[in-house]
C-alpha atoms as a PDB file:
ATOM      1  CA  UNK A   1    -187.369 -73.387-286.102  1.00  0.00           C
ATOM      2  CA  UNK A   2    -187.147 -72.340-282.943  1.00  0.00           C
ATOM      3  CA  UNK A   3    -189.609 -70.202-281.096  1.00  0.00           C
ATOM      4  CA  UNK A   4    -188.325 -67.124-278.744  1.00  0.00           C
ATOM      5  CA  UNK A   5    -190.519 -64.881-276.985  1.00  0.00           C
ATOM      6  CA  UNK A   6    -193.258 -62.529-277.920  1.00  0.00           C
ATOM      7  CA  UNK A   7    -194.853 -59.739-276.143  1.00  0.00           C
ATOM      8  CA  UNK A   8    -197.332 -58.691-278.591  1.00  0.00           C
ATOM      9  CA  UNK A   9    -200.145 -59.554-277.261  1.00  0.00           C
ATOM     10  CA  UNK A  10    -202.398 -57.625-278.702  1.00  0.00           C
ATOM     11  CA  UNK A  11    -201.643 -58.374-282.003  1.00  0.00           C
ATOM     12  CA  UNK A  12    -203.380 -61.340-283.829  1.00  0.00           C
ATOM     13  CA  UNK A  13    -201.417 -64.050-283.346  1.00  0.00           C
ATOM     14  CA  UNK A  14    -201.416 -64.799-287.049  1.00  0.00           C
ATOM     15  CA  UNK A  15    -198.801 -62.184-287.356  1.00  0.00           C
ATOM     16  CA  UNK A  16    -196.490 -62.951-284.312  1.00  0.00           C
ATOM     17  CA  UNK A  17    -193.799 -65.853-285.929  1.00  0.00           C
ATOM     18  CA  UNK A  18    -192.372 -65.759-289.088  1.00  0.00           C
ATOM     19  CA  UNK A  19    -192.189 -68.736-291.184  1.00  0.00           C
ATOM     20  CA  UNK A  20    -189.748 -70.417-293.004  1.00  0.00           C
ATOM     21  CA  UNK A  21    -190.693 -71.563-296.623  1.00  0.00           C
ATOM     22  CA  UNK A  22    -188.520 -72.222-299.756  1.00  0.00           C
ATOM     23  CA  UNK A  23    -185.025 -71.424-298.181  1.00  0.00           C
ATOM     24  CA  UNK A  24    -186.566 -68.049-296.805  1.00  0.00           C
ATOM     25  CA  UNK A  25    -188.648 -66.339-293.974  1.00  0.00           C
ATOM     26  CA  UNK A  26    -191.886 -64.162-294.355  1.00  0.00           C
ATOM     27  CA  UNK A  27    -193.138 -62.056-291.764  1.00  0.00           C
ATOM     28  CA  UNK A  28    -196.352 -59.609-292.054  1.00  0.00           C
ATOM     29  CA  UNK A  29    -195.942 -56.609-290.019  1.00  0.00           C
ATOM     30  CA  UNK A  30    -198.883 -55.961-287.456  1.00  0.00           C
ATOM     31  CA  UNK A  31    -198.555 -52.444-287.163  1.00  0.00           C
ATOM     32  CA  UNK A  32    -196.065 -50.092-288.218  1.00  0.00           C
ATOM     33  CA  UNK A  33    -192.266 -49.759-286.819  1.00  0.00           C
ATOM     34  CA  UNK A  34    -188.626 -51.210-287.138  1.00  0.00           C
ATOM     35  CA  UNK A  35    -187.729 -54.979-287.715  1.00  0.00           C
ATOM     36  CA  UNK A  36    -184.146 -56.067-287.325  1.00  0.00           C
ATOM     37  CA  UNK A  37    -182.995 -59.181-288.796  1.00  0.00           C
ATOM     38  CA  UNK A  38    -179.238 -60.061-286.797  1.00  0.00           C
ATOM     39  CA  UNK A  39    -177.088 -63.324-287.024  1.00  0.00           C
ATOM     40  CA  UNK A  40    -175.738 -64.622-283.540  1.00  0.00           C
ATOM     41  CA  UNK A  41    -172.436 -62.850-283.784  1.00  0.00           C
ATOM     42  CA  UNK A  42    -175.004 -59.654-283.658  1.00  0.00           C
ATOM     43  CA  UNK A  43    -174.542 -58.462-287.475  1.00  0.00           C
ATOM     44  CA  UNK A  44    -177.708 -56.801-288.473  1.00  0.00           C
ATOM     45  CA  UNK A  45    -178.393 -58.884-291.748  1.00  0.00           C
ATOM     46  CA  UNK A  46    -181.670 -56.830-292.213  1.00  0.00           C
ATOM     47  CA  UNK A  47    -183.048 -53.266-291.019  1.00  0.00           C
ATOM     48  CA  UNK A  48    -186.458 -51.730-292.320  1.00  0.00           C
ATOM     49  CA  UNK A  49    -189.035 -49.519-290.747  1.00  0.00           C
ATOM     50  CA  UNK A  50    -192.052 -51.801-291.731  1.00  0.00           C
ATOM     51  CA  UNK A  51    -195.982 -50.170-292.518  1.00  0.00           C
ATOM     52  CA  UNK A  52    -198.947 -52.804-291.198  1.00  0.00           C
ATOM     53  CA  UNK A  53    -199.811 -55.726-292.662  1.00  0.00           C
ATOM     54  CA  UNK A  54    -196.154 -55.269-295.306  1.00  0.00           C
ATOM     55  CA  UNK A  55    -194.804 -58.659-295.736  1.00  0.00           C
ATOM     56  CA  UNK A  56    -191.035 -58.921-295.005  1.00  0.00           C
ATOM     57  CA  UNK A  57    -188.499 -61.927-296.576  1.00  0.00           C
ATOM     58  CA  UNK A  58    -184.765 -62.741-295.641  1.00  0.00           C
ATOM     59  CA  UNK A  59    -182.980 -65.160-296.584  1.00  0.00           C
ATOM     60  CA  UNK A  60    -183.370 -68.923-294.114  1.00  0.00           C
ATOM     61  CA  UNK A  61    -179.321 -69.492-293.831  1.00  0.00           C
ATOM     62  CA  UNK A  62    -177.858 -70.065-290.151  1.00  0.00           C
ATOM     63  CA  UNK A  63    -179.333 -68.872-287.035  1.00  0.00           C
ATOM     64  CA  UNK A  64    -180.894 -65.002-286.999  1.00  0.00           C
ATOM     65  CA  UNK A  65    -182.562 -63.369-284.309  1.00  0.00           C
ATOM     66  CA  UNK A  66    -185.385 -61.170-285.730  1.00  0.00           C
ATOM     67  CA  UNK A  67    -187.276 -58.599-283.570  1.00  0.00           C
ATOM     68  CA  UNK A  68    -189.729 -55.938-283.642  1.00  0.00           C
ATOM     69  CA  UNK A  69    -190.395 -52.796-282.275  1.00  0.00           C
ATOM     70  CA  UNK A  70    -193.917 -51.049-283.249  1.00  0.00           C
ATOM     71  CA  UNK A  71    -194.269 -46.943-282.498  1.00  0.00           C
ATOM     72  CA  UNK A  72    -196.576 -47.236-280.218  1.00  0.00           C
ATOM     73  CA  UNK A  73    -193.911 -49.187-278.068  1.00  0.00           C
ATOM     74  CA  UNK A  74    -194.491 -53.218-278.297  1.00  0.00           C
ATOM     75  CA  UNK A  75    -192.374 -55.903-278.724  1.00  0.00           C
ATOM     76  CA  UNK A  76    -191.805 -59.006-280.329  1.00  0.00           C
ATOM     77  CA  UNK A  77    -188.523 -61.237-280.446  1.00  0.00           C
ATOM     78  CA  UNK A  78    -187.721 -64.615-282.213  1.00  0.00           C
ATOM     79  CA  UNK A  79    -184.798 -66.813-282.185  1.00  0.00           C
ATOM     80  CA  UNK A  80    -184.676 -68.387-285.875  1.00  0.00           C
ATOM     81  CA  UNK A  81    -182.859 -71.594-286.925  1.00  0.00           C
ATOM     82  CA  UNK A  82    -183.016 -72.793-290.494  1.00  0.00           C
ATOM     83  CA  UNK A  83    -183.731 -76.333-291.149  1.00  0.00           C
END
């Protein structure tokens, strides 16, 4: 996969990149607030207002660009590729 940019950096890092296992992603939320899951065309595959430490799943097919926004304000972004 590849790796895009984070900007969390107060979060541990264990929960920074998702990771791709069995044909699908996990993620663990850090904190509370909104994860988007979008393909490249910019279709939002995937839309949740997360709680901390929830684990998230979507399905590995194609590129997706997954990001996160916590309510206090950070930021996390990743550029996904399935393998």
């Amino acid at each position: 996969p590849e790796e895009g940019t984070s900007s969390l950096a107060d979060l541990p890092l264990s929960h920074t990149r998702p990771v791709a296992q069995f044909g699908q992603w996990t993620w663990t939320a850090p904190a509370e607030g909104q994860f988007v899951v979008a393909d490249l065309a910019g279709r939002v595959l995937s839309n949740e207002q997360a709680v901390k430490d929830q684990r998230l799943e979507w399905e590995a097919q194609g590129m997706h660009v997954a990001s996160f926004v916590s309510n206090d304000g950070r930021r996390a972004s990743w550029t996904l590729g399935a393998h």
